[in-house]
N, C-alpha and C. Protein backbone atom coordinates (compact mmCIF):
# COMPACT_ATOMS: atom_id res chain seq x y z
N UNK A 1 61.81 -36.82 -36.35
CA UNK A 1 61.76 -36.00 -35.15
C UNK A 1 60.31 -35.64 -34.84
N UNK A 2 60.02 -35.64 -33.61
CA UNK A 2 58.91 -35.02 -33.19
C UNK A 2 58.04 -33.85 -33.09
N UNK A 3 57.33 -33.36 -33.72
CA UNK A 3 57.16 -31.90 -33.95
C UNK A 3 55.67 -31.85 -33.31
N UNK A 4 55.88 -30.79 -32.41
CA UNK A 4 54.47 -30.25 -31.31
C UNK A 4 53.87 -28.50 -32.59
N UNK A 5 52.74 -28.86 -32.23
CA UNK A 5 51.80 -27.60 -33.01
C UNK A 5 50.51 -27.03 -32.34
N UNK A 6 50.79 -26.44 -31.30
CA UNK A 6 49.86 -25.57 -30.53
C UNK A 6 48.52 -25.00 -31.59
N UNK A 7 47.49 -25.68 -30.85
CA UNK A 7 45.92 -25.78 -31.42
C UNK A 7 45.16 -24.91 -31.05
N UNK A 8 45.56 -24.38 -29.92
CA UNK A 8 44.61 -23.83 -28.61
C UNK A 8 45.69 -23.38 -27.48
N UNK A 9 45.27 -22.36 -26.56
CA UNK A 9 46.70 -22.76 -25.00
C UNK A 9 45.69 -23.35 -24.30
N UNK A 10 47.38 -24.70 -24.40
CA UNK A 10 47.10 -26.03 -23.19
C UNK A 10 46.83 -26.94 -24.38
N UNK A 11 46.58 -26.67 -25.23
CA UNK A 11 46.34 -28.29 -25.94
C UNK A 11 47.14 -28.19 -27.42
N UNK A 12 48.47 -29.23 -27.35
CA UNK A 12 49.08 -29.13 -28.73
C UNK A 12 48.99 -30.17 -29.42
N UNK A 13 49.01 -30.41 -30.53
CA UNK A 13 49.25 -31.85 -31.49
C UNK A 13 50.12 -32.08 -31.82
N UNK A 14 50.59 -33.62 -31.58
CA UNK A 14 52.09 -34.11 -32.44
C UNK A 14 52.03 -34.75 -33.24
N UNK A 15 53.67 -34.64 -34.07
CA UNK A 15 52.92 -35.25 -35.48
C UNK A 15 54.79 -35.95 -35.38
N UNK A 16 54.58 -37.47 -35.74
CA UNK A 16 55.35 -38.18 -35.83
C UNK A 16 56.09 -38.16 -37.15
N UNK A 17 56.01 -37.29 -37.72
CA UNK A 17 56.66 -36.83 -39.37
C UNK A 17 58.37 -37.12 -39.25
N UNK A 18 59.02 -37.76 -40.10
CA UNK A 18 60.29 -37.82 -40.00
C UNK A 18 60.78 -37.09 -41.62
N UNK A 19 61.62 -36.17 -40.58
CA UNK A 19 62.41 -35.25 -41.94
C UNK A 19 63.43 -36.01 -43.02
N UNK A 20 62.87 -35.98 -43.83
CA UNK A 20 63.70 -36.67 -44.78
C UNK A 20 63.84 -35.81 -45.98
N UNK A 21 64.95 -35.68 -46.47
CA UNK A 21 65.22 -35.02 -47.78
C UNK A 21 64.87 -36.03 -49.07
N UNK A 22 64.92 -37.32 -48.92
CA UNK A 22 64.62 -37.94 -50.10
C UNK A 22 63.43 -37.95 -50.42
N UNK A 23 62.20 -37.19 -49.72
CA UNK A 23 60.70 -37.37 -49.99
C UNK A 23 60.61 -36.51 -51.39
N UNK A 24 59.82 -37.18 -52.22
CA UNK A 24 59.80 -36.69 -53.71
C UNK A 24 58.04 -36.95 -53.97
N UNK A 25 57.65 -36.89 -53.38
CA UNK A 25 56.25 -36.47 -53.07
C UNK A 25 55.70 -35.62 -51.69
N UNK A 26 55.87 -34.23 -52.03
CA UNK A 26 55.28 -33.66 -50.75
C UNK A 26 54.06 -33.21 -50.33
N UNK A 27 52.90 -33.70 -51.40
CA UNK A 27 51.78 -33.64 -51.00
C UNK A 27 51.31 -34.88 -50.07
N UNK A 28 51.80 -36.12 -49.91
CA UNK A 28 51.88 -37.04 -49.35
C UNK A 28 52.57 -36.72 -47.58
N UNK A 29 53.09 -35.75 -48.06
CA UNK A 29 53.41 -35.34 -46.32
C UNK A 29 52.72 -34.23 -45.92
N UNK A 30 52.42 -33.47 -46.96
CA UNK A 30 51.24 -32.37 -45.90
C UNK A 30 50.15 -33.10 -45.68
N UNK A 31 50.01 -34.51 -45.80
CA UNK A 31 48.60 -34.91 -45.36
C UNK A 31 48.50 -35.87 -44.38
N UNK A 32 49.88 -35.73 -44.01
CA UNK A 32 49.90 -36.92 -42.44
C UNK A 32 48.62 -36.43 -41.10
N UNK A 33 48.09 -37.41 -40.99
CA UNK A 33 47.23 -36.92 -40.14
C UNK A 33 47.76 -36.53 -38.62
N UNK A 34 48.04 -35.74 -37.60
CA UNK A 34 48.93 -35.73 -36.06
C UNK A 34 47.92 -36.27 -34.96
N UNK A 35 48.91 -36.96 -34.21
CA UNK A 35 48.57 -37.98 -33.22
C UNK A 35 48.25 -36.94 -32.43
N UNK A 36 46.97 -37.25 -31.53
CA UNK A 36 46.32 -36.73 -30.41
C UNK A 36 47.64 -37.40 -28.83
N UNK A 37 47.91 -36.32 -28.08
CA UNK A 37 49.16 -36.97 -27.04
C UNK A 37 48.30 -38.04 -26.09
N UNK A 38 48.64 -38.96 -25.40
CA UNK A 38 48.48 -40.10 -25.27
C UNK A 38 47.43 -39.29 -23.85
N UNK A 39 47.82 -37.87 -22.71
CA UNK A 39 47.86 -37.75 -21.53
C UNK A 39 45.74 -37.10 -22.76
N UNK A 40 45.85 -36.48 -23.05
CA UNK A 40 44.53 -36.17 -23.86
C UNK A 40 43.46 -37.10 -24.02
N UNK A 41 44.12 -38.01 -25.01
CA UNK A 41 43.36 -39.38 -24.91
C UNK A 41 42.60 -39.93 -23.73
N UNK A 42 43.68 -40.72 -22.81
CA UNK A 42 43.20 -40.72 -21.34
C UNK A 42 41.78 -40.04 -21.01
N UNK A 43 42.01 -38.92 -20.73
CA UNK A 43 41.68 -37.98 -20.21
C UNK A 43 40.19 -38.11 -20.82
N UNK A 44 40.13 -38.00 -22.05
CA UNK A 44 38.80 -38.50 -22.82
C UNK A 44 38.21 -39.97 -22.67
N UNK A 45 38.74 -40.62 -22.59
CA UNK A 45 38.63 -41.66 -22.78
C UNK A 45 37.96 -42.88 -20.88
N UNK A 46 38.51 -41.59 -20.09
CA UNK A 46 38.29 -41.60 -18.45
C UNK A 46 36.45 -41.60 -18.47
N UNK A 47 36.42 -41.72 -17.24
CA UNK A 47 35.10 -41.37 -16.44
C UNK A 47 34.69 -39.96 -15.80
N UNK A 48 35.84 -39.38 -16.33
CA UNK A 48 35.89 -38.50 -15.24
C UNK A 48 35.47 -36.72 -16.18
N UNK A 49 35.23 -37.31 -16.95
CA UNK A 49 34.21 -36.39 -18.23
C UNK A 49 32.71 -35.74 -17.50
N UNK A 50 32.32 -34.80 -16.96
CA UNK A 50 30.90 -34.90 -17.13
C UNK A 50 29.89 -35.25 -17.52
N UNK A 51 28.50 -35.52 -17.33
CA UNK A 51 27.73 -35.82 -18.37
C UNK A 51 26.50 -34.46 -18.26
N UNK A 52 26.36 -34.13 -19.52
CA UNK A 52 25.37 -33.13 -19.56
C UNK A 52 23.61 -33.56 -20.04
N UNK A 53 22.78 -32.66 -19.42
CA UNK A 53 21.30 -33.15 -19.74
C UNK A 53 20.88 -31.98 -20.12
N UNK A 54 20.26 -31.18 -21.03
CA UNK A 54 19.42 -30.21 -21.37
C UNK A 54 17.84 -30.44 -21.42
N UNK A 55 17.46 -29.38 -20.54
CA UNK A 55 16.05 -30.39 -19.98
C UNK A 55 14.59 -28.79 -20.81
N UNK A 56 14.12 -28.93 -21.39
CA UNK A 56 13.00 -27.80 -21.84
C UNK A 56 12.10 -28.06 -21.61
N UNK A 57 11.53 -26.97 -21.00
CA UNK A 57 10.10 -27.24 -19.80
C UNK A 57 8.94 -26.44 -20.34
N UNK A 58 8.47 -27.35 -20.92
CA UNK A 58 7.11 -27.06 -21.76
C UNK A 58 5.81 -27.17 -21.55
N UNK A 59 4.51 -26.01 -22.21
CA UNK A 59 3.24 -26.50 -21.98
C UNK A 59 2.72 -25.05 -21.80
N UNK A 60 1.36 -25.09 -22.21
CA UNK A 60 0.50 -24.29 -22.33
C UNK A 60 0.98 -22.83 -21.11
N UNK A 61 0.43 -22.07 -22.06
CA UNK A 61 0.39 -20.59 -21.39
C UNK A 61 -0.30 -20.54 -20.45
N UNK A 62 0.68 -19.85 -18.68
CA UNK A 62 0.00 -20.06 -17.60
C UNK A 62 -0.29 -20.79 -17.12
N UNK A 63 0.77 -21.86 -17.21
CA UNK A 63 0.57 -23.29 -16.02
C UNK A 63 1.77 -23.18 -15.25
N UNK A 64 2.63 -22.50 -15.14
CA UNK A 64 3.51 -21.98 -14.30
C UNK A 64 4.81 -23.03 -14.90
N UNK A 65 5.58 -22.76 -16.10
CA UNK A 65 6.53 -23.39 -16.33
C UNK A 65 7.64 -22.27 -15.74
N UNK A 66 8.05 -21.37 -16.35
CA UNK A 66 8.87 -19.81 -15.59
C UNK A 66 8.84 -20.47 -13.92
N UNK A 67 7.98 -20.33 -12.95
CA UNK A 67 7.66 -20.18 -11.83
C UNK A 67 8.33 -21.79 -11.59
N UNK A 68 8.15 -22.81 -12.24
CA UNK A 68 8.68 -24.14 -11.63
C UNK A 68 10.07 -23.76 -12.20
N UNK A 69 10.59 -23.59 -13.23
CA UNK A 69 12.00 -23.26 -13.09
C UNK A 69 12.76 -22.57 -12.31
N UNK A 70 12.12 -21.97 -12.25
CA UNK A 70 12.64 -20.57 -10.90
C UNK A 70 12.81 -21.39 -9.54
N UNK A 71 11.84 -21.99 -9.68
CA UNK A 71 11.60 -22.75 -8.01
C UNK A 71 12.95 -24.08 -7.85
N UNK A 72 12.92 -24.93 -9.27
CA UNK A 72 14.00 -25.61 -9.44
C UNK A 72 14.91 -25.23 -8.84
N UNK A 73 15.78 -23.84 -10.14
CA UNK A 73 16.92 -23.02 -9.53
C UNK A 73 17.07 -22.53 -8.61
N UNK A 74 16.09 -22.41 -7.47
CA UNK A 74 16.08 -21.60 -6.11
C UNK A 74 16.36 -23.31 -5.46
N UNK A 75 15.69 -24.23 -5.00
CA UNK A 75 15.76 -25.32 -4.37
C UNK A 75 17.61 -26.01 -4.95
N UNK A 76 18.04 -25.90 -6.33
CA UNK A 76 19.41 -26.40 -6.74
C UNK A 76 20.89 -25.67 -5.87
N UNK A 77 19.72 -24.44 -5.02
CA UNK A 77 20.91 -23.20 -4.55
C UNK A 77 21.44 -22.52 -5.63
N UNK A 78 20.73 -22.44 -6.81
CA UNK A 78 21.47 -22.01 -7.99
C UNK A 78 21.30 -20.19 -8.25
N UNK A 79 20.34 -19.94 -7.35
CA UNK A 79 20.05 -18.59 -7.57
C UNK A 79 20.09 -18.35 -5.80
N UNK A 80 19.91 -17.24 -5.44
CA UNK A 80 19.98 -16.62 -4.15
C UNK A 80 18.82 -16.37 -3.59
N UNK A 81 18.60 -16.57 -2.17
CA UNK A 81 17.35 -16.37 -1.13
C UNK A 81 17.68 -14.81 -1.54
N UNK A 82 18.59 -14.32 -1.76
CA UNK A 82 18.38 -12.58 -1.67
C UNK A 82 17.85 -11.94 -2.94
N UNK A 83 18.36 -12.57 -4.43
CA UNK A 83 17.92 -12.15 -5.07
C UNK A 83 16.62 -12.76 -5.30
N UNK A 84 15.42 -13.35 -4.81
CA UNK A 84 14.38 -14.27 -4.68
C UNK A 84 14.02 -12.88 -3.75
N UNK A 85 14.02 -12.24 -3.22
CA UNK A 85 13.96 -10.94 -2.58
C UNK A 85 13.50 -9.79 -2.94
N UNK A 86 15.01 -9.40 -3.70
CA UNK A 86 14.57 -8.27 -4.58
C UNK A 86 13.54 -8.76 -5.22
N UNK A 87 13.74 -9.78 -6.10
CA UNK A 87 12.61 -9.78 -7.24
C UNK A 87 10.74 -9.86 -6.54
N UNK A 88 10.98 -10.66 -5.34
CA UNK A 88 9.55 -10.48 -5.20
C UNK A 88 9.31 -8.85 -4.82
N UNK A 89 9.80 -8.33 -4.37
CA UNK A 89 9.78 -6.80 -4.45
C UNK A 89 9.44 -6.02 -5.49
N UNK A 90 10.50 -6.14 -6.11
CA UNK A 90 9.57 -5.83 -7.84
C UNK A 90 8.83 -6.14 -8.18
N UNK A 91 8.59 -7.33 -8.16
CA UNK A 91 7.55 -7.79 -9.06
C UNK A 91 6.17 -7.40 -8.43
N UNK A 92 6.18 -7.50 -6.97
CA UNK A 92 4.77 -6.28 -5.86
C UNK A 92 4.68 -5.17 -6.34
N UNK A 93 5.52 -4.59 -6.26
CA UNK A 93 5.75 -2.91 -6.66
C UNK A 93 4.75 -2.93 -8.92
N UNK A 94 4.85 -3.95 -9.18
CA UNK A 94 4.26 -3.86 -10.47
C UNK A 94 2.90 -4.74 -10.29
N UNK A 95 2.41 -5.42 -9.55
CA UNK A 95 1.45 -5.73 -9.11
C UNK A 95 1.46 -7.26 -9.51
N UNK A 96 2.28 -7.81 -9.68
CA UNK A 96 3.11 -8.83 -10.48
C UNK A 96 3.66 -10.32 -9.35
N UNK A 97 2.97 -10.28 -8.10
CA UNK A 97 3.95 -10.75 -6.94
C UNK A 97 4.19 -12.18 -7.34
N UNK A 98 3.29 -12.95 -7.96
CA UNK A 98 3.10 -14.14 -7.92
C UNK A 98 4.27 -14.91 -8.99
N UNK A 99 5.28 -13.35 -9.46
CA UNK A 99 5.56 -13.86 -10.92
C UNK A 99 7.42 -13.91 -10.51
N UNK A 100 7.53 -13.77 -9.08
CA UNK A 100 8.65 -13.50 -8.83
C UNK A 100 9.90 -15.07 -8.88
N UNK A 101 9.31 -15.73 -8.64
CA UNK A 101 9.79 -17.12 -9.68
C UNK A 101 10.25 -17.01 -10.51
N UNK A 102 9.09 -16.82 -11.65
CA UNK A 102 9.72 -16.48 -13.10
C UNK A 102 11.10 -15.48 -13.47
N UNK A 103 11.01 -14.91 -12.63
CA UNK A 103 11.62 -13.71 -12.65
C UNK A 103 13.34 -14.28 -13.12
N UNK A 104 13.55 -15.38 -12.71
CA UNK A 104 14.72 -15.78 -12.71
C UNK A 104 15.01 -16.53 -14.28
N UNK A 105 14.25 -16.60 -15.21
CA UNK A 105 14.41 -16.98 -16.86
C UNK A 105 13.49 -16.06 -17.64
N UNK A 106 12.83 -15.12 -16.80
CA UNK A 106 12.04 -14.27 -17.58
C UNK A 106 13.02 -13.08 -17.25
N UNK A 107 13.81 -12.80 -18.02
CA UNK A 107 14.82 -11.43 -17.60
C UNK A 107 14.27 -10.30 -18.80
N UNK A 108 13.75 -10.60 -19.29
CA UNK A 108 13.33 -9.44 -20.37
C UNK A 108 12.35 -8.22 -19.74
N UNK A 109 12.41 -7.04 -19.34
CA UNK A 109 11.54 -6.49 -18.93
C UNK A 109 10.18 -6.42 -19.90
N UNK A 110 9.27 -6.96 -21.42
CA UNK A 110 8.43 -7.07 -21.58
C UNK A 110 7.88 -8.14 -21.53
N UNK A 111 8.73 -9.47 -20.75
CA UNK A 111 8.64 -10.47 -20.76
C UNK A 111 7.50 -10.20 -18.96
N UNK A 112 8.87 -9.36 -18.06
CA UNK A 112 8.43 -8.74 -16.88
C UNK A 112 6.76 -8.48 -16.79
N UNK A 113 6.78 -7.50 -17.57
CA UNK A 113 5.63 -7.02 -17.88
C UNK A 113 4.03 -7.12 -18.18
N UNK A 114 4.63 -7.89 -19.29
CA UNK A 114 3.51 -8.72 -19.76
C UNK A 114 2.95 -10.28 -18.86
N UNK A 115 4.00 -10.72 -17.95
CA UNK A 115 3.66 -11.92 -17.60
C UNK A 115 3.74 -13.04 -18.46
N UNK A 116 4.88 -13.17 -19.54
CA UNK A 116 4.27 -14.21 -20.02
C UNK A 116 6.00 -13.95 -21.15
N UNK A 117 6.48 -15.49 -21.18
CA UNK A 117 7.94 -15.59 -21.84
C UNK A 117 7.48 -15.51 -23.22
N UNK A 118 8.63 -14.96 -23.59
CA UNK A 118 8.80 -14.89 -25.19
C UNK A 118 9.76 -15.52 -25.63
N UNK A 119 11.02 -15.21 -25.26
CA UNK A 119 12.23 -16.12 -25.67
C UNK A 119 12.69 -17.44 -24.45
N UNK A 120 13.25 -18.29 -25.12
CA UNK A 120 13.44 -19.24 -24.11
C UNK A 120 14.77 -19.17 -23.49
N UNK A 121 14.05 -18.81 -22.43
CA UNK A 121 15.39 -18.86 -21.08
C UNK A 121 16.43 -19.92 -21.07
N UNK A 122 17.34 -19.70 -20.80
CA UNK A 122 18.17 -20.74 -20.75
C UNK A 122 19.15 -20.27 -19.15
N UNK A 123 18.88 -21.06 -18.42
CA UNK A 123 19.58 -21.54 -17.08
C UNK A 123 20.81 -22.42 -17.33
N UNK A 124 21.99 -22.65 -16.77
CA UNK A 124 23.23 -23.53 -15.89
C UNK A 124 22.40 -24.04 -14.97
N UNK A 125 23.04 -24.87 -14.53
CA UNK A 125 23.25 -25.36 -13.13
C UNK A 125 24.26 -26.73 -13.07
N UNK A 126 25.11 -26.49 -12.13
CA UNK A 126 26.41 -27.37 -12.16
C UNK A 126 25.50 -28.20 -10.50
N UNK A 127 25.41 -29.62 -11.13
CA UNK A 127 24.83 -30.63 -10.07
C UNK A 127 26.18 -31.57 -9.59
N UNK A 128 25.85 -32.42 -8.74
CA UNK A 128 27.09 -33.63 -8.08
C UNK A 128 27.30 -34.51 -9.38
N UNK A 129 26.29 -34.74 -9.99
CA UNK A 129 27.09 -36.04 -10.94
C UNK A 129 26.81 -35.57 -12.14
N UNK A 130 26.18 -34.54 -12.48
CA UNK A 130 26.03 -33.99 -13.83
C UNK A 130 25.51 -32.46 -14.14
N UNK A 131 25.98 -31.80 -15.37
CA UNK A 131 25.63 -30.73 -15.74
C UNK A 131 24.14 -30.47 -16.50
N UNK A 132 23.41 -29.75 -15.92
CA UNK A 132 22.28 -29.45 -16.21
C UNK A 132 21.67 -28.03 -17.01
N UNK A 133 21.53 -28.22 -18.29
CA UNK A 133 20.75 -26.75 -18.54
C UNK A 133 19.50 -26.50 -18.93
N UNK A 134 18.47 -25.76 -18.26
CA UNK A 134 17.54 -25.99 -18.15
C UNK A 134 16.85 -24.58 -19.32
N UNK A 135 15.70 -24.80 -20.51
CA UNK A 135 15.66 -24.42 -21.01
C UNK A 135 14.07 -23.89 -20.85
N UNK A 136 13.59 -22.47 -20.61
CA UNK A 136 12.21 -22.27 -20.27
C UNK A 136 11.53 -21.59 -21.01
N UNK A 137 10.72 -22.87 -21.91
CA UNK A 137 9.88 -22.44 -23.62
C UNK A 137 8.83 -21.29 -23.27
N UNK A 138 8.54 -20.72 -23.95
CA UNK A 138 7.15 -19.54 -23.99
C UNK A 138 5.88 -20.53 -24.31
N UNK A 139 5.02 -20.51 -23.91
CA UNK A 139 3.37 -21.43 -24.19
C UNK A 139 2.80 -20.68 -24.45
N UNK A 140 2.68 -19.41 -25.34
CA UNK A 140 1.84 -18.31 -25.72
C UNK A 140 1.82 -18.82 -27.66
N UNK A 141 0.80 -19.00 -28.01
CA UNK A 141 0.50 -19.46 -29.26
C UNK A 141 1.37 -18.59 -30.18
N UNK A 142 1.44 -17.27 -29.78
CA UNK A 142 2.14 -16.77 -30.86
C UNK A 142 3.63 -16.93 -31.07
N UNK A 143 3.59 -17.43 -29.75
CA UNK A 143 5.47 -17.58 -29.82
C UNK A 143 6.20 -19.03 -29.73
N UNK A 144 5.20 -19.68 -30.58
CA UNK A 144 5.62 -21.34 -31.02
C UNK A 144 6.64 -21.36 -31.51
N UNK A 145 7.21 -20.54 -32.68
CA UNK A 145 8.54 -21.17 -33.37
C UNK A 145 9.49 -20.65 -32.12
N UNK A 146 9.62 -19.91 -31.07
CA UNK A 146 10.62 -19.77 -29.98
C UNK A 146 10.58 -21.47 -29.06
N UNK A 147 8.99 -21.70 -28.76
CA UNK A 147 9.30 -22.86 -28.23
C UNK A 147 9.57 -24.08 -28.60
N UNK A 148 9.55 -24.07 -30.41
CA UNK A 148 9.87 -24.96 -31.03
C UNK A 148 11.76 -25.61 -31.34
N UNK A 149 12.36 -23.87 -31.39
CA UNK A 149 13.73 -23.95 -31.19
C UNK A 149 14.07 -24.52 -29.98
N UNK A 150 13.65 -24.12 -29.00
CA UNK A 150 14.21 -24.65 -27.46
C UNK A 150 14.11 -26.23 -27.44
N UNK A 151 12.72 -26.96 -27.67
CA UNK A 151 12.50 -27.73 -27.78
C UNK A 151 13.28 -28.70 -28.82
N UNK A 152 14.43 -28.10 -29.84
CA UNK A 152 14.75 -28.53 -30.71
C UNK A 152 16.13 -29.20 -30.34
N UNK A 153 16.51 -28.02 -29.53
CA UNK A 153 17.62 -27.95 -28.71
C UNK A 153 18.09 -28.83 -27.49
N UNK A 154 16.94 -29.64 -27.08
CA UNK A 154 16.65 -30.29 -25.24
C UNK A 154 17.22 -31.97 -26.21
N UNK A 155 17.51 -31.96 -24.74
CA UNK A 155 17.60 -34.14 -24.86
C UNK A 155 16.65 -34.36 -24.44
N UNK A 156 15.78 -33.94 -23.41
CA UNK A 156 14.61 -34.39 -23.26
C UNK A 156 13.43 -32.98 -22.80
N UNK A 157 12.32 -33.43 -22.50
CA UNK A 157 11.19 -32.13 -22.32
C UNK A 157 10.72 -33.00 -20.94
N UNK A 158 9.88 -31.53 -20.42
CA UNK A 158 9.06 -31.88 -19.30
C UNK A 158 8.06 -31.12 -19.25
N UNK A 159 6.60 -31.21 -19.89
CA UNK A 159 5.33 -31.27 -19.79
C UNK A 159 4.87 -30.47 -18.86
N UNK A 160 4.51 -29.49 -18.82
CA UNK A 160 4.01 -29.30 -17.45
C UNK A 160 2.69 -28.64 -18.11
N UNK A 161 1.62 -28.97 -17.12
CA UNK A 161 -0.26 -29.09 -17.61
C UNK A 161 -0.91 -28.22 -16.50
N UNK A 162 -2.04 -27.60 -16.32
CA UNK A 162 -2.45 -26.87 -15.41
C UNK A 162 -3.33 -28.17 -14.55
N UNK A 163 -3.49 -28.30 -13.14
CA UNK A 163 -4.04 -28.83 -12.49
C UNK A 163 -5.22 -28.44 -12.07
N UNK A 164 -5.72 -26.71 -12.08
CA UNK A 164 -6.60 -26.45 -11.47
C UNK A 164 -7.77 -26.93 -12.23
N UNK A 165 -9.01 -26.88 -11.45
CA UNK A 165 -10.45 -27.05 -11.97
C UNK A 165 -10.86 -26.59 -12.75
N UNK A 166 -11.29 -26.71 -14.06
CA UNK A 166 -11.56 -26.38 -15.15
C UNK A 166 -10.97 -25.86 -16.16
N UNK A 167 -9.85 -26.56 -15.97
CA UNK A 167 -8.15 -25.98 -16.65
C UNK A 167 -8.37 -26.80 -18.00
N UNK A 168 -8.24 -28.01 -18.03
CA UNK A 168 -7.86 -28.89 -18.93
C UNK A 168 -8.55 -30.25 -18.65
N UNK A 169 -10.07 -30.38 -18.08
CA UNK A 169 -10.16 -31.44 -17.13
C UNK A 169 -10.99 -31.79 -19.10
């Protein structure tokens, strides 16, 4: 007989075990492995799975990694023209305007403060053909092993270098 064994709600396992009284080994039956249901399989086995990318956006302190993420998530529609609002507001009111970008993976108010990430942000964003999470390292020397975890964490990185004149030339 067929026996169902709820794993989770919504997902059960069956196990093709047939009751028999003549079994004279029953450690041999607590170890039947249970069949995954066929509609599961499918389902895995489809196209129709997402694919995910974890992207960590790295590089020296003050080349505007915070501020290009922010800008990302604002251009993905992932954050709001209104709250892109408030925050440049705040961030004027602290003398801070330029940092209102950041504002959107820099949520820590000494992060606020100081201008400059400590822990690495971690963003969603649900795209057309794939899931994206975007991870925004600290470039402040002292806070390498934070950007080392993030970085540990990514499928891939993205570099970002200062352009201005006498930055890095």
């Amino acid at each position: 007989s067929n026996k169902k064994a709820s794993i989770s709600p919504g997902l059960s396992v069956e196990s093709n075990k047939k009751s028999s009284n003549n079994n004279t080994n029953s450690q041999e039956s607590s170890q039947e492995i249970p069949q995954i249901p066929t509609t599961i399989l499918q389902h895995l086995q489809s196209n129709t799975l997402r694919q995910h990318l974890s992207l960590v956006i790295l590089g020296h302190v003050d080349t505007g990694k915070s501020t290009l993420t922010g800008r990302l998530l604002l251009q993905l529609q992932h954050v709001s023209s209104r709250l892109l609002a408030k925050y440049q507001k705040a961030s004027s009111q602290i003398g801070k305007s330029s940092f209102a970008l950041a504002w959107f993976t820099d949520e820590d108010e000494s992060e606020r403060e100081r201008g400059v990430t400590i822990d690495v942000g971690t963003k969603f964003a649900r795209l057309d053909k794939c899931d994206l999470t975007l991870l925004d390292a600290p470039g402040h020397r002292d806070f390498v092993p934070n950007m080392i975890s993030g970085a540990a964490s990514a499928d891939c990185g993205l570099l970002v270098v200062a352009a201005t004149t006498g930055e890095f030339e």
